[in-house]
PDB file of N, CA and C in Angstrom:
ATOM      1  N   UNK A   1       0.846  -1.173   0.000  1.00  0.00           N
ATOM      2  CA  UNK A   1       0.000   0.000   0.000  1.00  0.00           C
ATOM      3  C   UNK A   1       0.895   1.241   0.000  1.00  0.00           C
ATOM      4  N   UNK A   2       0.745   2.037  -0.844  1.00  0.00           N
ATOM      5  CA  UNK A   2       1.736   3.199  -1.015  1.00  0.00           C
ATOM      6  C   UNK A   2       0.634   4.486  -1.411  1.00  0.00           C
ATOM      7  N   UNK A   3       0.814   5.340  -0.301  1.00  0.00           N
ATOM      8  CA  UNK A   3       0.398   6.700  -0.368  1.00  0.00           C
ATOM      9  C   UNK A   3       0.982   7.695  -0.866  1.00  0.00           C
ATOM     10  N   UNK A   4       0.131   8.165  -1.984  1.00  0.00           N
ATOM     11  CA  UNK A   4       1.032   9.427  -2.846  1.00  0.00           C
ATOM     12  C   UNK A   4       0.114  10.950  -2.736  1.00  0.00           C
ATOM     13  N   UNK A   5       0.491  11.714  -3.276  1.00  0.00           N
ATOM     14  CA  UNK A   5       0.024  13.155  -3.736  1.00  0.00           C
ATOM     15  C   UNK A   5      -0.177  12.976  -4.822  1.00  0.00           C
ATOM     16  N   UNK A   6      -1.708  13.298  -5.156  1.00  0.00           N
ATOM     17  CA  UNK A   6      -2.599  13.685  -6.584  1.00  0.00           C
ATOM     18  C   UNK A   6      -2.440  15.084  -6.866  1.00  0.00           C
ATOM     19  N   UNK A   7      -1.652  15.627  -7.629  1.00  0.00           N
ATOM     20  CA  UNK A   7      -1.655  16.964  -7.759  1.00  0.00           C
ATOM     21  C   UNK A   7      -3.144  17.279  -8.771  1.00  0.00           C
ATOM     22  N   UNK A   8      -3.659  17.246  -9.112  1.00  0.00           N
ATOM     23  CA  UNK A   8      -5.096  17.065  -9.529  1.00  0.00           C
ATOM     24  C   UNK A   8      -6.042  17.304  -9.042  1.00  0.00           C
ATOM     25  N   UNK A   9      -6.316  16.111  -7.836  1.00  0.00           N
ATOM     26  CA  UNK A   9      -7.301  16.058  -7.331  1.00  0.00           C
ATOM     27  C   UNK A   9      -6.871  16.814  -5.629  1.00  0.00           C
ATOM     28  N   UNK A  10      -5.713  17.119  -5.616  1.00  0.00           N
ATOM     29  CA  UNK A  10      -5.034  18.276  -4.340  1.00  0.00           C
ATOM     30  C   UNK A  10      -5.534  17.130  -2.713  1.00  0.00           C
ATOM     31  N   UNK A  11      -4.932  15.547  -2.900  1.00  0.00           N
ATOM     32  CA  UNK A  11      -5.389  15.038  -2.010  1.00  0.00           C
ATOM     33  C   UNK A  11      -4.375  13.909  -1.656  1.00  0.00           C
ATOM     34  N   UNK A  12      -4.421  13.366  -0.759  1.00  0.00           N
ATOM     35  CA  UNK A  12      -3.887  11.976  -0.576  1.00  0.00           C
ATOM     36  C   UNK A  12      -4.181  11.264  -1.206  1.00  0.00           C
ATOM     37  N   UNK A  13      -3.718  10.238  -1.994  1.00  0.00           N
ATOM     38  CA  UNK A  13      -4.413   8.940  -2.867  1.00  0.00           C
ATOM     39  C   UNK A  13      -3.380   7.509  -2.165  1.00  0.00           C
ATOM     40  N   UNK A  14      -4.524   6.722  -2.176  1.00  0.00           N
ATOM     41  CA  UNK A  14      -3.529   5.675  -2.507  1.00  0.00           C
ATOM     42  C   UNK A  14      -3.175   5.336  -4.143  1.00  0.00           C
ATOM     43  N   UNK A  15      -2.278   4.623  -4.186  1.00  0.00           N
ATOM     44  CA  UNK A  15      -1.616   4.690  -5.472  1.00  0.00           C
ATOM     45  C   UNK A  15      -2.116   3.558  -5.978  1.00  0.00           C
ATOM     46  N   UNK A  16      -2.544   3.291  -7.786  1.00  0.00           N
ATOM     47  CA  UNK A  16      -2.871   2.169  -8.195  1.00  0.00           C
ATOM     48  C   UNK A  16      -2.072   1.847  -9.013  1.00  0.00           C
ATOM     49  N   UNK A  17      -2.139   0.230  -8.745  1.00  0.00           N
ATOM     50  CA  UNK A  17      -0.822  -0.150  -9.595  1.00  0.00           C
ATOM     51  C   UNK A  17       0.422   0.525  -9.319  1.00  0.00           C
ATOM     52  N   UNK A  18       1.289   0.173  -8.366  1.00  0.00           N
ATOM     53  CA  UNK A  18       2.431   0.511  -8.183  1.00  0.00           C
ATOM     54  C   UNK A  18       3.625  -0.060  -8.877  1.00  0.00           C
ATOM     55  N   UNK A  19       4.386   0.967  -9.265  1.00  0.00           N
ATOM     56  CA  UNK A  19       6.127  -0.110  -9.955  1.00  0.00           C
ATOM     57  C   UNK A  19       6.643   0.646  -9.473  1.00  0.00           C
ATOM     58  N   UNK A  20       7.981  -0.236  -8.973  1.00  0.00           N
ATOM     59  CA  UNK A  20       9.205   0.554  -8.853  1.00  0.00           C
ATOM     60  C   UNK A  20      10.042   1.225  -9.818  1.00  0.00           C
ATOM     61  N   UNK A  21      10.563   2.747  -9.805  1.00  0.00           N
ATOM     62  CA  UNK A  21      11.115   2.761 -11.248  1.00  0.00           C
ATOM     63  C   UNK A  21      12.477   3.331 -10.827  1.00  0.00           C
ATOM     64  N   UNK A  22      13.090   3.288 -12.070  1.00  0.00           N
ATOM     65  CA  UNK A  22      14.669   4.130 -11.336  1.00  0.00           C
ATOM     66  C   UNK A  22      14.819   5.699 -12.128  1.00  0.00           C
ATOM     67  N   UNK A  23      14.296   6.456 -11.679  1.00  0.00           N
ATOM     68  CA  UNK A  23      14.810   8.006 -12.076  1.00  0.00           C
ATOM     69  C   UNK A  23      15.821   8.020 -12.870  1.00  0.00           C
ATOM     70  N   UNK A  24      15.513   9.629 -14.182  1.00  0.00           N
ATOM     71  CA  UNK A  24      17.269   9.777 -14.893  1.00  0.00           C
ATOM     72  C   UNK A  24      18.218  10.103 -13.531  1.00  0.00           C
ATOM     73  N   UNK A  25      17.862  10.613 -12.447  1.00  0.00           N
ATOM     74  CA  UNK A  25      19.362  10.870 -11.859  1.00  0.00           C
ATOM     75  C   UNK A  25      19.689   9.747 -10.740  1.00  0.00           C
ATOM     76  N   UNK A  26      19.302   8.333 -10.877  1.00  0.00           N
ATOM     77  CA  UNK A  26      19.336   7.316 -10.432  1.00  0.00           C
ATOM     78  C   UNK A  26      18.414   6.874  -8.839  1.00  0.00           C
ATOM     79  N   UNK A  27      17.668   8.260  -9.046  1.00  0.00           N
ATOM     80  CA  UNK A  27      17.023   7.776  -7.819  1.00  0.00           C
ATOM     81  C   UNK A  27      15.759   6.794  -7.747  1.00  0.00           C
ATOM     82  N   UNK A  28      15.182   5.965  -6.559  1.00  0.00           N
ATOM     83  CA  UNK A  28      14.203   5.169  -6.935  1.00  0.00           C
ATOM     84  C   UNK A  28      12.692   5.835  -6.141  1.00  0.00           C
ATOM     85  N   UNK A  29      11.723   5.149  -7.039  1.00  0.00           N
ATOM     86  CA  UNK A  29      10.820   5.872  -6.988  1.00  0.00           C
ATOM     87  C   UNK A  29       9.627   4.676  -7.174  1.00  0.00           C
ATOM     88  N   UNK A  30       8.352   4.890  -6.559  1.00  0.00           N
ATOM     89  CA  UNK A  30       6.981   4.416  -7.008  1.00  0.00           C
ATOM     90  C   UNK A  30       6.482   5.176  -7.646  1.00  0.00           C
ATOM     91  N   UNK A  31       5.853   4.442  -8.788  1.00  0.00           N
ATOM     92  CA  UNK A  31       5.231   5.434 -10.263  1.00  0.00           C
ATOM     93  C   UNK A  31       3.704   4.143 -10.026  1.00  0.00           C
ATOM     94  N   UNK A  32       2.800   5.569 -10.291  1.00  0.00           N
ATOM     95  CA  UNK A  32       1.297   4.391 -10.279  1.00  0.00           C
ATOM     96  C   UNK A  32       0.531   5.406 -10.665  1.00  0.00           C
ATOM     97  N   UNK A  33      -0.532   5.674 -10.091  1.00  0.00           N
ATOM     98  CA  UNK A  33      -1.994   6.296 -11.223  1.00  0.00           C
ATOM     99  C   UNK A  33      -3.016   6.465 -10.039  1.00  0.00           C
ATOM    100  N   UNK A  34      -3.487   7.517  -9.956  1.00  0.00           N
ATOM    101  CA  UNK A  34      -4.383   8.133  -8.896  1.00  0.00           C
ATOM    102  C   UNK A  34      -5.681   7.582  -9.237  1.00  0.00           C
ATOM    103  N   UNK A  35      -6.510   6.444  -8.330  1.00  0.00           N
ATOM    104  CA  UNK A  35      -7.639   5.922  -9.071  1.00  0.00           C
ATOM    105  C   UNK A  35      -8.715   6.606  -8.962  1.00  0.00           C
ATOM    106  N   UNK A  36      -8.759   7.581  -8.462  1.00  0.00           N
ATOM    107  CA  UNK A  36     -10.353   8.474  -9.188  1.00  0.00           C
ATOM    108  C   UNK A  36     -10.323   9.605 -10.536  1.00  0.00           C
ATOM    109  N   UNK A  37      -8.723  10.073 -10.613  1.00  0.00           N
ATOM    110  CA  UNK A  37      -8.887  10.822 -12.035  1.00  0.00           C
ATOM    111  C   UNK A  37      -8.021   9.704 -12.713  1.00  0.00           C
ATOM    112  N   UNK A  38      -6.990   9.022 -12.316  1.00  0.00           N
ATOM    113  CA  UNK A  38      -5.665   8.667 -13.382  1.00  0.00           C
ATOM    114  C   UNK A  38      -5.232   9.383 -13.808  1.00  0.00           C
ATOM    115  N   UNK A  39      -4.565  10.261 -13.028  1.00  0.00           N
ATOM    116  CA  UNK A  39      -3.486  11.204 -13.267  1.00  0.00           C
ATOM    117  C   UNK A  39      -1.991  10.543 -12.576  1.00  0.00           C
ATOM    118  N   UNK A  40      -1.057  10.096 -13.187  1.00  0.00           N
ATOM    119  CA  UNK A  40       0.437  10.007 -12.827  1.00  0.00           C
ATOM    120  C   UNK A  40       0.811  10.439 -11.258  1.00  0.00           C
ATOM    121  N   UNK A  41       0.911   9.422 -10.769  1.00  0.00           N
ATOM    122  CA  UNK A  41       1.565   9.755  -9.269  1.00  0.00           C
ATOM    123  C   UNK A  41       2.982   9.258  -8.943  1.00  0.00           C
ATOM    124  N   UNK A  42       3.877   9.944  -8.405  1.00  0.00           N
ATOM    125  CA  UNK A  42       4.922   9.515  -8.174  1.00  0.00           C
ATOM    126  C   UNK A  42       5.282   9.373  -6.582  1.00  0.00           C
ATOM    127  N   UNK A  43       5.497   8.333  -5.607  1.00  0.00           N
ATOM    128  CA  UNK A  43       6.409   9.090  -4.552  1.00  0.00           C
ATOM    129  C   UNK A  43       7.984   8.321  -4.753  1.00  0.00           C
ATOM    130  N   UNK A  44       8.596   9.021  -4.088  1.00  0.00           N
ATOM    131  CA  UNK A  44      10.133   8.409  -3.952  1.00  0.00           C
ATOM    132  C   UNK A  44      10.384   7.707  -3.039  1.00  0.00           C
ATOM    133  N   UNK A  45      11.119   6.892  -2.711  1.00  0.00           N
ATOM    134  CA  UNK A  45      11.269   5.958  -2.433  1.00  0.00           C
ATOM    135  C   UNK A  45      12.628   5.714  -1.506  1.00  0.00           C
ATOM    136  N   UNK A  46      13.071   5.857   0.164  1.00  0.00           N
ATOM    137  CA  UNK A  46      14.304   5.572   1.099  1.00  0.00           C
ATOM    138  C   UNK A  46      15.196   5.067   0.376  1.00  0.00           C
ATOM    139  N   UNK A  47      16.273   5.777   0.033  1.00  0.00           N
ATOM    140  CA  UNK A  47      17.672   4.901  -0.154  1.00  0.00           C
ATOM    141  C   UNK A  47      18.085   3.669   0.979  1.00  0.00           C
ATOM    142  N   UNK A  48      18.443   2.627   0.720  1.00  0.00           N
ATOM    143  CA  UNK A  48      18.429   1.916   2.027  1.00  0.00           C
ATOM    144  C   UNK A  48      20.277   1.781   2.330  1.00  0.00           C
TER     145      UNK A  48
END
């Protein structure tokens, strides 16, 4: 379960469909889709 910012809908979302992705400047990140508009959500993700 991963909680992001909908800049859209100006709210908390949970995120649908989550992937892990790796940023151009190598950082990692959850990329998924805000399920009441589907607008692109990103959060980033602890270096461990």
């Amino acid at each position: 379960m991963a909680i992001g910012f909908c800049v859209k809908c100006r709210k908390k979302v949970e995120i649908k469909t989550p992937q892990e992705v790796t940023l151009k400047n190598g950082r990692k990140a959850l990329k998924g889709s805000c399920p009441s508009c589907g607008t692109p959500v990103y959060v980033f993700v602890k270096a461990k």
